[in-house]
N, C-alpha and C. Protein backbone atom coordinates (compact mmCIF):
# COMPACT_ATOMS: atom_id res chain seq x y z
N UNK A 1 35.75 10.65 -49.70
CA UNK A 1 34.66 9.90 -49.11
C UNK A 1 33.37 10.66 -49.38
N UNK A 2 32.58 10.30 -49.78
CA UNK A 2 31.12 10.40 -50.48
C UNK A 2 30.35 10.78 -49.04
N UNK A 3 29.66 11.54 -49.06
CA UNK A 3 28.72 12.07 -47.70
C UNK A 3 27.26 11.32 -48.24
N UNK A 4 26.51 10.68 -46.84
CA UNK A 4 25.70 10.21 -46.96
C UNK A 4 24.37 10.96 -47.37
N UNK A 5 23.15 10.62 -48.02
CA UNK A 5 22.17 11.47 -48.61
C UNK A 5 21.54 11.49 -47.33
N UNK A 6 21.32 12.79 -47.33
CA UNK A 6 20.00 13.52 -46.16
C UNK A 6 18.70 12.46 -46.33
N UNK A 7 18.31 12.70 -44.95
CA UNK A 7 16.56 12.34 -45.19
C UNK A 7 16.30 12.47 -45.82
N UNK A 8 16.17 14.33 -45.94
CA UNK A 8 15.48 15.28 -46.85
C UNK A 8 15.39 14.69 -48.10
N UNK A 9 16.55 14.36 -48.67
CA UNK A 9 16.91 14.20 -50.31
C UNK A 9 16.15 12.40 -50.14
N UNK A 10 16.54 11.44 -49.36
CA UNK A 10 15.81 10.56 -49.51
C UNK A 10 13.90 10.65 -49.22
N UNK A 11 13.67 11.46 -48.61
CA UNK A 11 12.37 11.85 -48.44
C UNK A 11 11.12 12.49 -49.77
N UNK A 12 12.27 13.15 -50.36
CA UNK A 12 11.84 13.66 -51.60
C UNK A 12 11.85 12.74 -52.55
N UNK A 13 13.06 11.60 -52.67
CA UNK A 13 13.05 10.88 -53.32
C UNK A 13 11.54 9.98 -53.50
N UNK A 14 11.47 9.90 -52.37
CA UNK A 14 10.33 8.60 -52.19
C UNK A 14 8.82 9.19 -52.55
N UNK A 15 8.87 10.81 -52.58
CA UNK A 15 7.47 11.33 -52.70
C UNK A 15 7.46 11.91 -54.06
N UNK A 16 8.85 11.34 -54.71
CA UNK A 16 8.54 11.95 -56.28
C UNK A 16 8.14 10.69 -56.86
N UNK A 17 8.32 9.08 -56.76
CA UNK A 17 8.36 8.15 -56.63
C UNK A 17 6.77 8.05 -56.58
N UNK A 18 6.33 8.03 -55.60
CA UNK A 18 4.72 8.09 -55.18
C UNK A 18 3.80 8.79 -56.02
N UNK A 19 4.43 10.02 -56.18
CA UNK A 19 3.79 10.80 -57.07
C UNK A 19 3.34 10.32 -58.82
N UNK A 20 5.08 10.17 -59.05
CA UNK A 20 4.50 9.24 -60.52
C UNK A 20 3.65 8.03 -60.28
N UNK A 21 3.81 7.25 -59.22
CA UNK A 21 3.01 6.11 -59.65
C UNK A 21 1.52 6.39 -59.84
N UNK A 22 1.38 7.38 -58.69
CA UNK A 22 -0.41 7.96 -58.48
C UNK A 22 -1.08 8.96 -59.46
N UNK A 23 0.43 9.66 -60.06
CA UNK A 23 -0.11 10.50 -61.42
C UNK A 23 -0.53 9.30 -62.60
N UNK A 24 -0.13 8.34 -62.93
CA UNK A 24 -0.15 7.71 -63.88
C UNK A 24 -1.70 7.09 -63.25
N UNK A 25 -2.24 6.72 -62.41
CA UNK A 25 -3.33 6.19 -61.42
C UNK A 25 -4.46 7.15 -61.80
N UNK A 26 -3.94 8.48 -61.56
CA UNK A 26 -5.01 9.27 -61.50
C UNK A 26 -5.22 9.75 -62.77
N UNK A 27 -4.25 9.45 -64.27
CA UNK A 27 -4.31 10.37 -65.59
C UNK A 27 -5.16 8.87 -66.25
N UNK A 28 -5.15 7.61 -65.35
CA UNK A 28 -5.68 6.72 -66.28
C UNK A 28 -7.06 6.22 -65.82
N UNK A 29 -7.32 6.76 -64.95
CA UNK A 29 -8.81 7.07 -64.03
C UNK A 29 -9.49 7.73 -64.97
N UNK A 30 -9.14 9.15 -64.93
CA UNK A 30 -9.43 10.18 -65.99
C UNK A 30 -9.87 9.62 -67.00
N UNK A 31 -8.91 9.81 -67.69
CA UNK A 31 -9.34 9.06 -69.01
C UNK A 31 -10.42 7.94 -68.94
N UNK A 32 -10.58 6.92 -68.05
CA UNK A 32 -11.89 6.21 -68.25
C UNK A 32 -12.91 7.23 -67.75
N UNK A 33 -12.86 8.27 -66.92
CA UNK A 33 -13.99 9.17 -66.98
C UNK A 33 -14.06 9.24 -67.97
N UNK A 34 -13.24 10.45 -68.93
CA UNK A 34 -14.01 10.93 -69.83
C UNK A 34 -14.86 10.00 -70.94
N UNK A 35 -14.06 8.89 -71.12
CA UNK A 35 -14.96 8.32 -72.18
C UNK A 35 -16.16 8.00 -71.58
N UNK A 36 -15.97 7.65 -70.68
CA UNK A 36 -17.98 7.61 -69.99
C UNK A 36 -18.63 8.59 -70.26
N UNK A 37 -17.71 9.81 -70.23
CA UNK A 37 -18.86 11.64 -70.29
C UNK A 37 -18.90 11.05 -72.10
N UNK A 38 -18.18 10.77 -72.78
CA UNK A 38 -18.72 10.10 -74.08
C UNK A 38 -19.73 9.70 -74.36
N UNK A 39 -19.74 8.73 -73.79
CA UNK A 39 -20.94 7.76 -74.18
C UNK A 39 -22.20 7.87 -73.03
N UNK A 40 -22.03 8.82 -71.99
CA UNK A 40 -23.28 8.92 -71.46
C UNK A 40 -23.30 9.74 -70.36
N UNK A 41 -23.59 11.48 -71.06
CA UNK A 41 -23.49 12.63 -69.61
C UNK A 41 -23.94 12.33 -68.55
N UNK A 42 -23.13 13.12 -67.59
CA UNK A 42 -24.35 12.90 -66.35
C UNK A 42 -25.21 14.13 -66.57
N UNK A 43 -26.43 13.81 -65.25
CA UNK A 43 -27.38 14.60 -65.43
C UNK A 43 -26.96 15.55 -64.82
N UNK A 44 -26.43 15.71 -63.71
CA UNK A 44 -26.26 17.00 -62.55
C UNK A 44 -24.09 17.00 -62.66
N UNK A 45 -24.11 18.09 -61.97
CA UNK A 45 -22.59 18.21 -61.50
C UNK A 45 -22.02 16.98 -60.69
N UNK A 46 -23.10 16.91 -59.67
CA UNK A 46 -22.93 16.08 -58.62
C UNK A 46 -22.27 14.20 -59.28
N UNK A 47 -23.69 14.18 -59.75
CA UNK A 47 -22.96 13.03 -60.64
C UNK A 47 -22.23 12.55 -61.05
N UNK A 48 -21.57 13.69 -62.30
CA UNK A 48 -20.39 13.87 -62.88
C UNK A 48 -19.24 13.53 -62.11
N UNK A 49 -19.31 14.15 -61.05
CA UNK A 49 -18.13 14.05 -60.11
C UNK A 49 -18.27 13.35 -58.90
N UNK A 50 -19.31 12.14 -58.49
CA UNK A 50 -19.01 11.06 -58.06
C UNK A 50 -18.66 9.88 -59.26
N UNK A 51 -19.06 9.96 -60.36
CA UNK A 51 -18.73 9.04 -61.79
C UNK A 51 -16.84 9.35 -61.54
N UNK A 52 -16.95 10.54 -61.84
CA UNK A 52 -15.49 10.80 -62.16
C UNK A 52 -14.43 10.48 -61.01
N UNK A 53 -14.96 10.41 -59.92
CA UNK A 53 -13.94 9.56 -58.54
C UNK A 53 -14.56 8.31 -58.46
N UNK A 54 -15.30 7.80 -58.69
CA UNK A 54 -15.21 6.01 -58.67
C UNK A 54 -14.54 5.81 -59.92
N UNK A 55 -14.59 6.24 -61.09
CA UNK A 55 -13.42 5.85 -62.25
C UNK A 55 -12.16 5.45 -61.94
N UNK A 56 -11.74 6.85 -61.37
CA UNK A 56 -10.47 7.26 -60.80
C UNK A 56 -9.72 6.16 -59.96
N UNK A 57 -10.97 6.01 -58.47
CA UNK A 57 -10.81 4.53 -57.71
C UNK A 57 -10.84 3.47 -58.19
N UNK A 58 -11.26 3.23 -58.97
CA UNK A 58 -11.30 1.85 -59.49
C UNK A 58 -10.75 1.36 -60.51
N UNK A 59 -9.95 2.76 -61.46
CA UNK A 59 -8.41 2.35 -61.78
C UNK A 59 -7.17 1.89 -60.93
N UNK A 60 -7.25 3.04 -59.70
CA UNK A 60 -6.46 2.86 -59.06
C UNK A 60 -6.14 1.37 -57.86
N UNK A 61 -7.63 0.75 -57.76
CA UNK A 61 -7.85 -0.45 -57.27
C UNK A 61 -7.66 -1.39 -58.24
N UNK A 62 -8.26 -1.66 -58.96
CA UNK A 62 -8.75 -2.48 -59.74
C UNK A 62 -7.08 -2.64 -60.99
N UNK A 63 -7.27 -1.52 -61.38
CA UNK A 63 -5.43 -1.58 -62.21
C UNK A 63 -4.68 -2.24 -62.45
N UNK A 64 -3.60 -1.95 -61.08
CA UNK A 64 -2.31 -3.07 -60.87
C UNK A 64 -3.13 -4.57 -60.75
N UNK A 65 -3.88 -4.97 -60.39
CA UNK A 65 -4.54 -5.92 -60.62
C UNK A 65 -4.77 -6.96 -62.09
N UNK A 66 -5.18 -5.73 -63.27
CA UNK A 66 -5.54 -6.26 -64.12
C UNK A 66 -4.14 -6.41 -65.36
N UNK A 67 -2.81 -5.43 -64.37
CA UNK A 67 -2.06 -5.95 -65.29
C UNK A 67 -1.25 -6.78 -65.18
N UNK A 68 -1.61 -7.35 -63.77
CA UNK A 68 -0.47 -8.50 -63.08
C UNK A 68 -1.45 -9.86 -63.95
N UNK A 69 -2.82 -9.81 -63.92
CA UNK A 69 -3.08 -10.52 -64.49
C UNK A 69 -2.56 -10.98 -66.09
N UNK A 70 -2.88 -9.90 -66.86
CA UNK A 70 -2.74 -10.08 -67.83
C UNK A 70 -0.85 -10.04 -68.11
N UNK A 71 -0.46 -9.26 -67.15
CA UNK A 71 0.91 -9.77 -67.54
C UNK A 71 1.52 -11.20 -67.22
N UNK A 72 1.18 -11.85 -66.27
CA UNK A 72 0.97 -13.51 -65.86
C UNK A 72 0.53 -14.24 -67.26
N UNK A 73 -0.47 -13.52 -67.78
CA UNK A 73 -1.41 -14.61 -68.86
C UNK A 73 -0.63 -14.35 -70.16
N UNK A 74 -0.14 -12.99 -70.97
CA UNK A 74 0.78 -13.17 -71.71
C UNK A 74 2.14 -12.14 -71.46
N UNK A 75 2.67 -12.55 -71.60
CA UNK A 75 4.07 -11.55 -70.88
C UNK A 75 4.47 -11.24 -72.48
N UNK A 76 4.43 -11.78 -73.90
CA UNK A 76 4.89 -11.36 -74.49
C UNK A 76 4.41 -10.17 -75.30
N UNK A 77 3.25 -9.68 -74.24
CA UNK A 77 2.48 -8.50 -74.84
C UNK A 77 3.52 -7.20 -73.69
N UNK A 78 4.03 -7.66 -72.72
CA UNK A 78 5.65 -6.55 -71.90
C UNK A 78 6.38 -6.81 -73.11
N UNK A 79 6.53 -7.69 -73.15
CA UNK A 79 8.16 -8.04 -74.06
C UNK A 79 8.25 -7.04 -75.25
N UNK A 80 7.06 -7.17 -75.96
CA UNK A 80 6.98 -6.35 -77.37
C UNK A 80 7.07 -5.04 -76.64
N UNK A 81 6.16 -4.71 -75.86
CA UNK A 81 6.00 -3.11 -75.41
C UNK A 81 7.72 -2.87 -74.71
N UNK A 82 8.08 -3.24 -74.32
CA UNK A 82 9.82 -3.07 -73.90
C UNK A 82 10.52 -2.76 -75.37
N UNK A 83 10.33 -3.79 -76.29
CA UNK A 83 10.95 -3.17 -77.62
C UNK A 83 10.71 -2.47 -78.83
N UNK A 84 8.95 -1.93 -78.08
CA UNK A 84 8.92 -0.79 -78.65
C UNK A 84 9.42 0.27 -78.62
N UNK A 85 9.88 0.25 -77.00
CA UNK A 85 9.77 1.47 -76.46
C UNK A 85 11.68 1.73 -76.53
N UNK A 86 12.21 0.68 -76.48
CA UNK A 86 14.14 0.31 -77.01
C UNK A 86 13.62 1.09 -78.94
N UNK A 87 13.09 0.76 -79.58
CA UNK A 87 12.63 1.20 -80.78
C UNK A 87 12.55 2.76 -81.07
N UNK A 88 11.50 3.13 -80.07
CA UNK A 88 11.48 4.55 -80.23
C UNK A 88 12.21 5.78 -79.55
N UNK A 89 13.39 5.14 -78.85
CA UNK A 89 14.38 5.26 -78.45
C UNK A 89 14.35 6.07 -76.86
N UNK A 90 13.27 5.30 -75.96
CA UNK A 90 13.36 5.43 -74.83
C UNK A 90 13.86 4.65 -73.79
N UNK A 91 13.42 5.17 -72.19
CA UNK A 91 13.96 3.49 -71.72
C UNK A 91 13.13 2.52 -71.60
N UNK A 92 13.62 1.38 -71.87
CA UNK A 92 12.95 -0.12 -71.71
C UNK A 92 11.72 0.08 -71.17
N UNK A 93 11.95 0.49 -69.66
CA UNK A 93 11.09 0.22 -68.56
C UNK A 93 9.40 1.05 -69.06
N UNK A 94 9.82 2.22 -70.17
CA UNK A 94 8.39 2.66 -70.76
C UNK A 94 7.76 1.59 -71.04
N UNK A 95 8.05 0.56 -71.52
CA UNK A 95 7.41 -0.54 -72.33
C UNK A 95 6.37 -0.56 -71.53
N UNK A 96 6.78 -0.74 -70.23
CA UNK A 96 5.67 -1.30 -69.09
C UNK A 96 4.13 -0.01 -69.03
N UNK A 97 4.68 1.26 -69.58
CA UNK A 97 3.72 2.02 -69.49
C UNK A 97 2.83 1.97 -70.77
N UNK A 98 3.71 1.91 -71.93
CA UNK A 98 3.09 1.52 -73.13
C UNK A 98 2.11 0.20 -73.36
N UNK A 99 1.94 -0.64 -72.48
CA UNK A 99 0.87 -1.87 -72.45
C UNK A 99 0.32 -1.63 -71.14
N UNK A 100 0.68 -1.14 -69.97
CA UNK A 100 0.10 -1.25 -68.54
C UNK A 100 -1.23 -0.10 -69.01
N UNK A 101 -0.83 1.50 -69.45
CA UNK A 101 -1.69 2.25 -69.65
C UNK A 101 -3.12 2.22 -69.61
N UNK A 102 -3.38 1.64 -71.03
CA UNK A 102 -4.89 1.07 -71.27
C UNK A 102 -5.41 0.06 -70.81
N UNK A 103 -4.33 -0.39 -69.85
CA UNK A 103 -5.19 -1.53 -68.97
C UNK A 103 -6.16 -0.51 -67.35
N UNK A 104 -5.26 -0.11 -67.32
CA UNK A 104 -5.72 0.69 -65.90
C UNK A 104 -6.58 1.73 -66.23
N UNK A 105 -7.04 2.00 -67.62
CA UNK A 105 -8.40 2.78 -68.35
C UNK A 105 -9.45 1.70 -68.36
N UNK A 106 -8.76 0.94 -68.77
CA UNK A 106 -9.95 -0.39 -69.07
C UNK A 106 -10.61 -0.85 -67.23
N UNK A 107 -9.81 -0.59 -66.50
CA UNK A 107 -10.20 -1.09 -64.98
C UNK A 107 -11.04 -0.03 -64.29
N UNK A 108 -10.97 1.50 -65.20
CA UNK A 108 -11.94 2.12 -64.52
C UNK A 108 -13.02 2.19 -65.13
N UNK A 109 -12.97 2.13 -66.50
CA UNK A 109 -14.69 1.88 -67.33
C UNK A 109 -15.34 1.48 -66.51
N UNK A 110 -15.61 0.24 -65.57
CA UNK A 110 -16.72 -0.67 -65.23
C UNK A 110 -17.34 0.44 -63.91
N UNK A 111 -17.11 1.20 -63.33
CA UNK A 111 -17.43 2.07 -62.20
C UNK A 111 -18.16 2.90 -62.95
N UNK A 112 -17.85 3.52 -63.87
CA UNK A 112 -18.68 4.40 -64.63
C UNK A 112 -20.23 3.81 -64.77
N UNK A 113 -20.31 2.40 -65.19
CA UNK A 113 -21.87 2.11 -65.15
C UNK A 113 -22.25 1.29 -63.81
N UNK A 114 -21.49 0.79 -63.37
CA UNK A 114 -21.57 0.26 -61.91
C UNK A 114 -22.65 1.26 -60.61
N UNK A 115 -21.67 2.19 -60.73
CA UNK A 115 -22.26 3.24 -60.12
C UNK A 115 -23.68 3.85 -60.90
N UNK A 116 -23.56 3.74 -61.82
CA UNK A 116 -24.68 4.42 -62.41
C UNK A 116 -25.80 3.55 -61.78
N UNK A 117 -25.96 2.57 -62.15
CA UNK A 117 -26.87 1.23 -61.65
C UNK A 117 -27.57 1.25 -60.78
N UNK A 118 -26.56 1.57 -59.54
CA UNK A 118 -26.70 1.42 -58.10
C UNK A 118 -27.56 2.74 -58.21
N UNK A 119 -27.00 3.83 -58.22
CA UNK A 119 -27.82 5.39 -57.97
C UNK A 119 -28.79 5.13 -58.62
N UNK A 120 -29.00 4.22 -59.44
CA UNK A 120 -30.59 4.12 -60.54
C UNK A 120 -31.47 3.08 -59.52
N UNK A 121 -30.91 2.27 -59.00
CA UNK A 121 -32.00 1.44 -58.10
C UNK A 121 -31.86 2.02 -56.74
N UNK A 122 -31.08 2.70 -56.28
CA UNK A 122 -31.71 3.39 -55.21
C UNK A 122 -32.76 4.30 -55.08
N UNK A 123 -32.48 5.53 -56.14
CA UNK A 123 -33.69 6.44 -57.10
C UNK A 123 -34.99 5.48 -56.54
N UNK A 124 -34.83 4.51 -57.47
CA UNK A 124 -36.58 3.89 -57.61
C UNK A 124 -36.94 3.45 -56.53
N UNK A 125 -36.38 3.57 -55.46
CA UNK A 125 -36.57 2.80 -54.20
C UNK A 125 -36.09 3.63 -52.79
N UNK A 126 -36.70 5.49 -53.26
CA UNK A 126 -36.21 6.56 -52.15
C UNK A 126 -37.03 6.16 -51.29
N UNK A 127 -38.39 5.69 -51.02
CA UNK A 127 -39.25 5.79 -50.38
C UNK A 127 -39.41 4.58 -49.10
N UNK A 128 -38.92 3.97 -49.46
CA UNK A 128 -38.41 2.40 -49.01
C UNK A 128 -36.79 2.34 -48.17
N UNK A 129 -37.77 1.79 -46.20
CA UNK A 129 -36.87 1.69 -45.46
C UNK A 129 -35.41 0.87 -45.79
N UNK A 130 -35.08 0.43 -45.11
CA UNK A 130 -33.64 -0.11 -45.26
C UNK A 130 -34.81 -1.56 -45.06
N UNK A 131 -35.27 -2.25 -44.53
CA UNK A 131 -35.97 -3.63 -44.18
C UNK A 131 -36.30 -3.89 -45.90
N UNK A 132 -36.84 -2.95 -46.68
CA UNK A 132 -37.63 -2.60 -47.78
C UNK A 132 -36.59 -2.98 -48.72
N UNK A 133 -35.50 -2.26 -48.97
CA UNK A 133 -34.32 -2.73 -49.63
C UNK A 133 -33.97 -3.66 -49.47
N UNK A 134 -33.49 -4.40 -48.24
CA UNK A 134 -33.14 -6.20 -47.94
C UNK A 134 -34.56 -6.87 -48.98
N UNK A 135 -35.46 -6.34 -48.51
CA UNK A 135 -36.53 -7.48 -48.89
C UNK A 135 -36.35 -7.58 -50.59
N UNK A 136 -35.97 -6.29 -51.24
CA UNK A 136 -36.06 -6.24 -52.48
C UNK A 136 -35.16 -6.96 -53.38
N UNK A 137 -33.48 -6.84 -52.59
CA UNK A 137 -33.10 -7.73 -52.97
C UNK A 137 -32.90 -9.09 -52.61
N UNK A 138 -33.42 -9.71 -51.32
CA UNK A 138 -34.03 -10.45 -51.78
C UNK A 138 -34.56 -11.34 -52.34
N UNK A 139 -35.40 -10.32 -53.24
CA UNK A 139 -36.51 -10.48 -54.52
C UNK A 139 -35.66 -10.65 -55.41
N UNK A 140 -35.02 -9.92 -55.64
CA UNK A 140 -34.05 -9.88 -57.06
C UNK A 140 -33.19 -11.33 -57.11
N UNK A 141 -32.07 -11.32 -56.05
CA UNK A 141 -31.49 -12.79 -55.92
C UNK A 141 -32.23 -14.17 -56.16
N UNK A 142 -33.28 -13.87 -55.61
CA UNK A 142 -33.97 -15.19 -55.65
C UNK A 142 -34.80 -15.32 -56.77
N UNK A 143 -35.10 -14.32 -57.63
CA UNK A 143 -35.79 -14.42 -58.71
C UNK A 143 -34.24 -14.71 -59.89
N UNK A 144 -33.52 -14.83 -59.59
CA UNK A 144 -32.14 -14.66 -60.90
C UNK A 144 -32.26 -15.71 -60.50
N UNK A 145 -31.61 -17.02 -59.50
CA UNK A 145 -31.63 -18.23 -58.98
C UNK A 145 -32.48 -18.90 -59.59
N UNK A 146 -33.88 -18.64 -59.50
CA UNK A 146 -34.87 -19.53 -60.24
C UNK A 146 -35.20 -19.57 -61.22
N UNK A 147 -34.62 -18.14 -61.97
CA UNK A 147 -35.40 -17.92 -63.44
C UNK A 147 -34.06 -18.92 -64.36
């Protein structure tokens, strides 16, 4: 008779589990950092490393999102990546990493200038209460509406 698995061993189980999913979260965050430090340093440390955690977040948000989509819209872009990955003689289930990957890079690009944006129109507008900001945008909304 087989003895039942400890917490412990189920406990560990579940936080090695967690771990890959959030390593793969956080290595594909990354990576949309860096290509932002590519195509456009920051100016200060500080920067750098609020750029480099909204990337991060907004792989990790944004992500599973964009591959449920796109796996909904064509599934035979899993299918191939499953028999690539039967091909290069791993398991199946890589497939899902081999097409999911560059999706969850692609979901953190947009934070990289997102954020930039925002810290750029706040900048121009240190001097200016919070009433000052409502009013500005506003200005902005209602000038996109009419133009």
């Amino acid at each position: 008779m087989s003895e039942p698995i400890s917490g412990g061993a189920a406990a560990g189980a579940a936080g090695t589990a967690i771990a890959k999913y959030f390593g793969l979260q956080l290595g594909a965050g990354a990576v949309a950092a860096a290509l932002g430090f590519l195509v456009l340093w920051p100016k200060t440390a500080r920067e750098g490393f609020a750029r480099l955690v909204s990337s991060i977040m907004s792989s990790i948000v944004f992500g599973p999102a964009l591959v449920a989509f796109v796996y909904s819209r064509y599934p035979d872009v899993f299918a191939s990546a499953r028999t690539l990955a039967v091909a290069a003689g791993v398991n199946p289930e890589f497939g899902m990493l081999y097409a999911g990957a560059p999706l969850l890079v692609i979901a953190g690009l947009p934070a990289w200038w997102v954020l930039g944006a925002i810290l750029r129109w706040f900048d121009k507008r240190r001097d200016k209460d919070i009433g000052e900001l409502a009013e500005d945008v506003r200005d902005a909304v209602g000038g996109a509406k009419n133009g």
